[in-house]
Protein backbone atom coordinates (compact mmCIF):
# COMPACT_ATOMS: atom_id res chain seq x y z
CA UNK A 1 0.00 0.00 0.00
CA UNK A 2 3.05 2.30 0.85
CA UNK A 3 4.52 1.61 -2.90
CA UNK A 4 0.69 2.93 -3.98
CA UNK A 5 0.54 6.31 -1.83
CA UNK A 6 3.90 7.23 -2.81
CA UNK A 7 3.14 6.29 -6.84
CA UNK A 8 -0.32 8.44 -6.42
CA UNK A 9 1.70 11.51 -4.99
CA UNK A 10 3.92 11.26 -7.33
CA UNK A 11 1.27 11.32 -9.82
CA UNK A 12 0.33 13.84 -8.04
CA UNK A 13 3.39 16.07 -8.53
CA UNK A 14 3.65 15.90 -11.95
CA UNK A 15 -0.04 16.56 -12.58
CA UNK A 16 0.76 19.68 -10.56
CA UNK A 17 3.22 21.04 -13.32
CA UNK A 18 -0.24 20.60 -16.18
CA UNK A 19 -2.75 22.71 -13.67
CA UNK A 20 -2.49 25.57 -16.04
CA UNK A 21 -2.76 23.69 -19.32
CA UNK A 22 -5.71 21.52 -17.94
CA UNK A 23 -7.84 24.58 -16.79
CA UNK A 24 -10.31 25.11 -19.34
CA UNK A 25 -11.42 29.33 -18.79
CA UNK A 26 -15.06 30.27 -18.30
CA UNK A 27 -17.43 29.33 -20.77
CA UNK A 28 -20.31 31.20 -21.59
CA UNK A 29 -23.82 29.51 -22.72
CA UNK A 30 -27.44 31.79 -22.98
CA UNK A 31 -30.17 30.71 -20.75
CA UNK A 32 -33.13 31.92 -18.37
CA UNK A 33 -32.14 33.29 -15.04
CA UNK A 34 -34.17 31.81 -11.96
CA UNK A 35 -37.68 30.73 -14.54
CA UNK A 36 -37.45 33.94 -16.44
CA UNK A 37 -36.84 34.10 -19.77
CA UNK A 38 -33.96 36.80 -19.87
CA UNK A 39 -30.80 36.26 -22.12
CA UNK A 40 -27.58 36.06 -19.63
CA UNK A 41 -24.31 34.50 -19.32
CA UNK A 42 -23.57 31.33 -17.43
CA UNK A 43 -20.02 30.90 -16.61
CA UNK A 44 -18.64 27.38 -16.49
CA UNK A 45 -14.78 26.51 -16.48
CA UNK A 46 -13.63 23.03 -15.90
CA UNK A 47 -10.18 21.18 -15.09
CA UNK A 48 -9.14 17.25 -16.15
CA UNK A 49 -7.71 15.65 -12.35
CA UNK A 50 -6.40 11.75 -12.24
CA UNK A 51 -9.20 9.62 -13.23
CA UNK A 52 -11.83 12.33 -13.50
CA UNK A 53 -12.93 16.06 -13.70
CA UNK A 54 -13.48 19.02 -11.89
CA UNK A 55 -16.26 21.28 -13.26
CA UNK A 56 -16.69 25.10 -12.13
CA UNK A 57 -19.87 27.07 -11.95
CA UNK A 58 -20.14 30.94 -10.36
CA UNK A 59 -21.18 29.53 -6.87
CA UNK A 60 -19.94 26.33 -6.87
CA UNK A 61 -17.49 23.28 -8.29
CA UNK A 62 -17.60 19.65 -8.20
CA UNK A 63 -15.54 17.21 -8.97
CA UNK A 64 -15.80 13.36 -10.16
CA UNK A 65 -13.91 10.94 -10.26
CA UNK A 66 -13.83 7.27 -11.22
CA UNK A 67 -12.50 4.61 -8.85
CA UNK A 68 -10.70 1.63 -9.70
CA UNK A 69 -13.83 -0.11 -8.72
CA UNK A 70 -15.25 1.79 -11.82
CA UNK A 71 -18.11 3.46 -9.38
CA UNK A 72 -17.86 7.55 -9.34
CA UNK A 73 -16.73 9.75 -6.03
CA UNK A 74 -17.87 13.30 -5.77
CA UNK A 75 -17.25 16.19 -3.63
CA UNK A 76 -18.83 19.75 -4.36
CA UNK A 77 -18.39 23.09 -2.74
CA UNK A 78 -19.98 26.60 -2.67
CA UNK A 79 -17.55 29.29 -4.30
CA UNK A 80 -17.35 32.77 -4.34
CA UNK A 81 -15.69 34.67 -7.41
CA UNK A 82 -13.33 36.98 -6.37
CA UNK A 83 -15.12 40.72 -7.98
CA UNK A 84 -17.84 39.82 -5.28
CA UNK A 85 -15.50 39.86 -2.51
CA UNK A 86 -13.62 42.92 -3.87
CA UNK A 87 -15.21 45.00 -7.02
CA UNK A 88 -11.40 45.67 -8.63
CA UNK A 89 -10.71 41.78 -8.50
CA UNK A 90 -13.41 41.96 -11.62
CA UNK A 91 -11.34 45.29 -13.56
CA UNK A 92 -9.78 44.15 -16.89
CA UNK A 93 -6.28 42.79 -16.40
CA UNK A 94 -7.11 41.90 -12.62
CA UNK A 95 -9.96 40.01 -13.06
CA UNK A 96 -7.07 37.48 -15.13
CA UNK A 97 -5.50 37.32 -12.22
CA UNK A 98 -8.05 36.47 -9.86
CA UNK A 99 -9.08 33.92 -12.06
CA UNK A 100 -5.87 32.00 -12.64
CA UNK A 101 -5.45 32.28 -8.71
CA UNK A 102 -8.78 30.96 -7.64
CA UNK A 103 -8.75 28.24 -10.67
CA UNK A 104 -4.60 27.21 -9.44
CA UNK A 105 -6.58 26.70 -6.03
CA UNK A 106 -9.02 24.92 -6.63
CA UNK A 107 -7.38 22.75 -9.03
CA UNK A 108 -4.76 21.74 -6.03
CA UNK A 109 -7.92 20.80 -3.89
CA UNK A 110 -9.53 19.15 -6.69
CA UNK A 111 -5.94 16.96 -7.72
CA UNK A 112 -5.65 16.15 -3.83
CA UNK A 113 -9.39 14.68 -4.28
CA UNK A 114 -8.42 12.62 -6.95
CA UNK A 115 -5.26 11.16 -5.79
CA UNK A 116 -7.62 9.76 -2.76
CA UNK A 117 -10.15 8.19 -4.52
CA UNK A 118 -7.80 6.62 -7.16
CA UNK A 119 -6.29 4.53 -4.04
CA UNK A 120 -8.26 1.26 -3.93
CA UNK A 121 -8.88 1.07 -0.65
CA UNK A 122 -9.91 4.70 0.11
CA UNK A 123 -14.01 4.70 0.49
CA UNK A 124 -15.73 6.59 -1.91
CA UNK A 125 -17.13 9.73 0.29
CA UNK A 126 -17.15 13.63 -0.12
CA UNK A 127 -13.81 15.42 0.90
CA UNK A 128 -13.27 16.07 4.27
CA UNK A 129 -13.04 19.76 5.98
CA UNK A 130 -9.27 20.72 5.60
CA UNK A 131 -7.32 20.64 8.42
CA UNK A 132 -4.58 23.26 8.98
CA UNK A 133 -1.70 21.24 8.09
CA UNK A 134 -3.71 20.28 4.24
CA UNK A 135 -3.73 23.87 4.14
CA UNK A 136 -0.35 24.23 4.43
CA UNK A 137 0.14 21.56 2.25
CA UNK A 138 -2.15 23.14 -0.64
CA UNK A 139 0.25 26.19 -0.46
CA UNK A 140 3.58 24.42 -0.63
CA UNK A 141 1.92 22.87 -3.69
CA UNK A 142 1.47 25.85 -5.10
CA UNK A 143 4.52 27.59 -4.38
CA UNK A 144 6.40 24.23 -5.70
CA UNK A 145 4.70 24.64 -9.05
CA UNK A 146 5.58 28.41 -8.91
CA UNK A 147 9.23 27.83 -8.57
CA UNK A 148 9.44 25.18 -11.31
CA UNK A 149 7.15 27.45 -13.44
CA UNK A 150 9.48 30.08 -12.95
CA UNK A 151 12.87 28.18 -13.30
CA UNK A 152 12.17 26.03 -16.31
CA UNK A 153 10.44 28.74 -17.98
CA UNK A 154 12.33 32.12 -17.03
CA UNK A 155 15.51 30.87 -15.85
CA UNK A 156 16.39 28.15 -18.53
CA UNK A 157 15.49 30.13 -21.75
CA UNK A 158 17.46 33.01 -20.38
CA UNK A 159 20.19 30.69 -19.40
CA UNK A 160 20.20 29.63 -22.95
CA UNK A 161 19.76 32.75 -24.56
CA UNK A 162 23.01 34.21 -22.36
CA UNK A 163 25.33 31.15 -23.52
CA UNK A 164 24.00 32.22 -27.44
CA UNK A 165 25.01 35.58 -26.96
CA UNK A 166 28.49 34.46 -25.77
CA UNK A 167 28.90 32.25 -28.65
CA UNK A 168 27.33 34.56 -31.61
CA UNK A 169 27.21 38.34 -31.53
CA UNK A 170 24.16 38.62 -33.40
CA UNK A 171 22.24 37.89 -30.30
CA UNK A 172 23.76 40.95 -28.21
CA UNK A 173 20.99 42.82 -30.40
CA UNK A 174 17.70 43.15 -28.14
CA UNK A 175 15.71 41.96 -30.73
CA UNK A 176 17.74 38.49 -31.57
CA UNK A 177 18.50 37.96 -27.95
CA UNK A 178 14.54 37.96 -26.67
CA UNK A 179 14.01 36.21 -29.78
CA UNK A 180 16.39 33.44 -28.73
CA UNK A 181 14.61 33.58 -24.91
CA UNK A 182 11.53 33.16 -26.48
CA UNK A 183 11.94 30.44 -28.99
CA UNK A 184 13.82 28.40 -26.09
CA UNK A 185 10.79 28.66 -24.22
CA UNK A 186 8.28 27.43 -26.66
CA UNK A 187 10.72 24.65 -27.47
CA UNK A 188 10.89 23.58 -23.42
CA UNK A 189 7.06 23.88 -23.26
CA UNK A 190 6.70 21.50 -26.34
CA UNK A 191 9.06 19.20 -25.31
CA UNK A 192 7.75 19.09 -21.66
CA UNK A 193 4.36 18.09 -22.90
CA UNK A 194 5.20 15.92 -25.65
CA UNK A 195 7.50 13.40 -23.17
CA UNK A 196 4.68 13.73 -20.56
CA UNK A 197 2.31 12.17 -23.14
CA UNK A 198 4.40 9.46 -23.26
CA UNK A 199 3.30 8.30 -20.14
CA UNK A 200 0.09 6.05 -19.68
CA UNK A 201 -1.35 7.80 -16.63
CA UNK A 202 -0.98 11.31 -18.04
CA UNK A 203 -2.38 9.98 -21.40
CA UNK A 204 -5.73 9.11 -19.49
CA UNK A 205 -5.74 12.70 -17.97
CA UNK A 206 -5.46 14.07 -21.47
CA UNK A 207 -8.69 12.06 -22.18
CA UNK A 208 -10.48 13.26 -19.42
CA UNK A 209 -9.13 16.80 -20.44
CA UNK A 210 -10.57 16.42 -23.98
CA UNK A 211 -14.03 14.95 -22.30
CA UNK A 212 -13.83 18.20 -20.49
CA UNK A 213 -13.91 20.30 -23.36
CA UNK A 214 -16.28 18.28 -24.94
CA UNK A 215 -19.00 18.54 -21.97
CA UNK A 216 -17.95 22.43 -22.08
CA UNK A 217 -19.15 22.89 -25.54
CA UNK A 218 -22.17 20.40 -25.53
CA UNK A 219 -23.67 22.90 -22.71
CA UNK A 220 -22.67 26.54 -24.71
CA UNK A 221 -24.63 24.49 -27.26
CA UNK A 222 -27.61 24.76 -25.72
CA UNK A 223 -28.31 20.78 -26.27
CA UNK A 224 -29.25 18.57 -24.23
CA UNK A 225 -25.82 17.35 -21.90
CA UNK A 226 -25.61 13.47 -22.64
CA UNK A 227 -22.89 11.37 -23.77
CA UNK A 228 -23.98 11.11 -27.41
CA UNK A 229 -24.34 14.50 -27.92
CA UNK A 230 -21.04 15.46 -26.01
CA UNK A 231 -19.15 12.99 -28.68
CA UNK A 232 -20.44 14.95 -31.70
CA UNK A 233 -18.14 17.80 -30.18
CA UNK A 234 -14.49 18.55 -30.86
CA UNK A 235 -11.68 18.57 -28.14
CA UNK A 236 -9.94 21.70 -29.32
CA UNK A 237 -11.06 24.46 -27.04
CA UNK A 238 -10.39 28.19 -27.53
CA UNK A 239 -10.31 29.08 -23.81
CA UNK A 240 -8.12 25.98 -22.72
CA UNK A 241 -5.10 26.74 -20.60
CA UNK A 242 -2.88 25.34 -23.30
CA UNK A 243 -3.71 27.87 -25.77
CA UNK A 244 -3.20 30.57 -22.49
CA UNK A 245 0.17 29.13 -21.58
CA UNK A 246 1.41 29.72 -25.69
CA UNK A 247 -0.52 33.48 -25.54
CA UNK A 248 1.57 34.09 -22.38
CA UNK A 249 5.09 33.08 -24.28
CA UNK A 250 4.44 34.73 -27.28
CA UNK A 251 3.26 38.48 -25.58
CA UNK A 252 6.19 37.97 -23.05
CA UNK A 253 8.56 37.73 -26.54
CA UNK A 254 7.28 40.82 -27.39
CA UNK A 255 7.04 42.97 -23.96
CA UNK A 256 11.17 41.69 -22.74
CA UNK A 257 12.24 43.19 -26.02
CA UNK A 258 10.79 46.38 -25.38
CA UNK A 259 12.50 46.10 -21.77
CA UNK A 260 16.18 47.48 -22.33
CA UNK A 261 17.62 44.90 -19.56
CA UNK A 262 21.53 44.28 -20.37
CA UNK A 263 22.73 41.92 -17.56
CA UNK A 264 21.37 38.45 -17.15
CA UNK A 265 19.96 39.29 -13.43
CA UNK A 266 18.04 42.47 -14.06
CA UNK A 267 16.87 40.40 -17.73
CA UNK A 268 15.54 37.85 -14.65
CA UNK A 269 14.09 40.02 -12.17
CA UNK A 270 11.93 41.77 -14.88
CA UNK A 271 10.64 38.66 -16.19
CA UNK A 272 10.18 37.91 -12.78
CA UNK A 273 7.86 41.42 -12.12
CA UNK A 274 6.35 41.36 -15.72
CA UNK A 275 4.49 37.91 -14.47
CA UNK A 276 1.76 39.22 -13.28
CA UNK A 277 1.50 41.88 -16.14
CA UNK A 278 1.54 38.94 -19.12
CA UNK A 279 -1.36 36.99 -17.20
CA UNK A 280 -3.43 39.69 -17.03
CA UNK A 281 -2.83 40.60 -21.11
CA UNK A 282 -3.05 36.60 -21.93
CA UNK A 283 -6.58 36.53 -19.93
CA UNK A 284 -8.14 39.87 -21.70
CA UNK A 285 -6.88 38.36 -25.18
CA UNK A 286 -8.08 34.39 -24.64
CA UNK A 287 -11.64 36.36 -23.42
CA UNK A 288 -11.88 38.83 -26.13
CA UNK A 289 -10.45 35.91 -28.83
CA UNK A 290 -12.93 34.13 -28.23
CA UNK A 291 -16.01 36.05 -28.37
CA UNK A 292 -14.36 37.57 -31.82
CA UNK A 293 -13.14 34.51 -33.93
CA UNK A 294 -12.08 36.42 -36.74
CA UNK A 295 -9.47 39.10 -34.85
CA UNK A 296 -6.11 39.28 -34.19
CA UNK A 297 -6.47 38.45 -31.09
CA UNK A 298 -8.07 35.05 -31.67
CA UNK A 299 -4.35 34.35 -34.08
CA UNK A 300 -3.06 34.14 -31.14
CA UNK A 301 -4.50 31.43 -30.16
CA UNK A 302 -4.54 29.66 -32.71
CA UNK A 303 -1.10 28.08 -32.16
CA UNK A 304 -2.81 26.60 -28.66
CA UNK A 305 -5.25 24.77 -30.31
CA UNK A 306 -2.93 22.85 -32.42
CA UNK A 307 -1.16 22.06 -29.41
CA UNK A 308 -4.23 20.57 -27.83
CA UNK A 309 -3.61 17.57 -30.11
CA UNK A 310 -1.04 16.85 -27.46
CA UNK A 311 -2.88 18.11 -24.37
CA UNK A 312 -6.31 16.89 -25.30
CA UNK A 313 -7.36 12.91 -26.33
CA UNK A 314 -10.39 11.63 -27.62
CA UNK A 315 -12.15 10.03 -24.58
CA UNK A 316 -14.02 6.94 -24.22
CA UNK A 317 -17.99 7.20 -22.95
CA UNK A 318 -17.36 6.42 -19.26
CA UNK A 319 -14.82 9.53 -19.42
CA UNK A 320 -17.63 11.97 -20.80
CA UNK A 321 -20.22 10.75 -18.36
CA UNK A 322 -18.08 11.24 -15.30
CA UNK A 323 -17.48 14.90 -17.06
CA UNK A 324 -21.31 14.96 -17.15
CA UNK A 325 -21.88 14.06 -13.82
CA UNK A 326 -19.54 16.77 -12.38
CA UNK A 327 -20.88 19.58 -14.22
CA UNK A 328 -24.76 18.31 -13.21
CA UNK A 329 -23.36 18.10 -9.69
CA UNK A 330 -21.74 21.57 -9.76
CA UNK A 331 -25.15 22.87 -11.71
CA UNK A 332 -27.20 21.42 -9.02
CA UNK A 333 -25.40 23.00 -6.16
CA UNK A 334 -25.25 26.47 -8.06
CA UNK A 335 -29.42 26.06 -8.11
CA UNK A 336 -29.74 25.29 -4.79
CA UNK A 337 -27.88 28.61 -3.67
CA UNK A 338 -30.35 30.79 -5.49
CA UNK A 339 -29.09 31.74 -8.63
CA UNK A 340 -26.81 30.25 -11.90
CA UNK A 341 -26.52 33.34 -13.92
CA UNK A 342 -23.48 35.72 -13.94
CA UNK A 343 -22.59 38.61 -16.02
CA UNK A 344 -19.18 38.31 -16.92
């Protein structure tokens, strides 16, 4: 049982390093608000976990997942978004941020989840109230997959990009050398996710990632949410974290060269401060892409959703209906509370 725990956390750890290429955005579908027939905006973002998925509505989440005993565990929670605890957390730019930070959150909580009920002896039950010390262990998550976001993605391609400037002088030019930085990062990000698809467990999450996006756009249909209409659907998603992650390399190409840095630790520290800045742009452009297919904006995304041939698999039925079942759940909870529609 020991050699199990310490195979699930370590599932667990590298699943950590995907949250933000698994994290489908907020969807938006039409429908009635609370039996009246008004035209509004229902926000639903989802995540793939081990084994299962975790959808997100305004008020509330859910997540399923299938056991090795092929039944389906569930845990759901009430939510609140972050512009109704503070009105500037919903201000373009911020409201990116307060997004990815709630989503990076609840995606933690959601992995733990999973890594529990894929155990075979672990009873199928909702999650239990975090104690202090799963708190704490949340935040070292996230901090952990700060620091290797940071160091393989920052660090490295600058790293690179310093020894190429050494070695050819055309890269002492601003242009050539965040050029260099920049390619180097794509080329890590590829390569990162092309070796983890090697791997049979993180295949199966990239199947439960493309029943994800599946369920996502059977409901902006405005069909009925079944299996056999979900299949009819296509994996590629225009809000999925994978297209985010490429937006966020290709505008921080763009803003370092416009950054007259000249030593490699002041080139750091401002890729360092400019984090914050590059999520916010990626978010506004992924939202605005989106709901205008035809701009320049949605270009940008484009290269995303040819990587979600990597990211995203076609799923088998028992993946989409454990997809379906956690966005019913989280649907059911956001009735109960009063109210599914939200303005975004």
């Amino acid at each position: 049982m020991k050699r199990e725990v310490l195979l699930a956390r370590l599932r667990e750890a590298v699943h950590l390093q995907l949250l933000i290429a698994l994290e489908n955005g907020e969807s938006v579908s039409g429908e009635s608000v609370r039996g009246e027939n008004v035209e509004s905006e229902i926000l639903v973002g989802g995540q793939a976990v081990m084994e299962g998925v975790m959808m997100r509505a305004p008020h509330s989440y859910a997540v399923a997942v299938r056991r090795p005993d092929g039944t389906l565990a569930t845990t759901t929670r009430p939510i609140t978004r972050p512009s109704e605890r503070h009105r500037y957390w919903g201000w373009p730019m911020l409201r990116g941020l307060a997004t990815l930070g709630q989503a990076m959150a609840l995606g933690v909580r959601a992995l733990r989840f999973s890594s529990e009920q894929v155990l075979e002896d672990n009873p199928p039950s909702e999650a239990k109230p975090q104690s202090e010390a799963s708190k704490w262990a949340i935040t070292a998550s996230i901090a952990g997959s700060l620091i290797f976001f940071i160091g393989f993605y920052k660090f490295l391609p600058l790293l690179a990009a310093t020894g190429l400037q050494r070695v050819w002088p055309a890269f002492h030019g601003q242009i050539m050398f965040n050029l260099a930085d920049g390619v180097v990062r794509i080329l890590l990000f590829l390569a990162f996710m092309a070796g983890l698809a090697l791997l049979p467990d993180i295949r199966r999450v990239f199947q439960y990632h493309g029943a994800e996006h599946k369920v996502v756009f059977n409901f902006e249909s405005g069909q009925p949410v079944d299996v056999e209409h979900a299949r009819a659907f296509t994996t590629l998603h225009p809000r999925c974290g994978t297209s985010f992650m490429i937006v966020i390399m290709l505008i921080a190409m763009g803003l370092y060269i416009l950054i007259p840095a000249q030593t490699f630790w002041m080139r750091f520290i401002v890729r360092i401060a400019l984090l914050p800045v590059i999520a916010g742009l990626a978010y506004e452009i992924i939202r605005f892409g989106a709901k205008h297919n035809r701009s320049v904006f949605a270009l940008l995304a484009r290269p995303g959703l040819w990587l979600q041939r990597i990211t995203t698999q076609e799923p088998t039925d028992e993946q989409l209906a454990c997809s379906i079942h956690s966005l019913e759940t989280a649907m059911a909870l956001e009735k109960q509370q009063g109210g599914e529609a939200v303005i975004a």
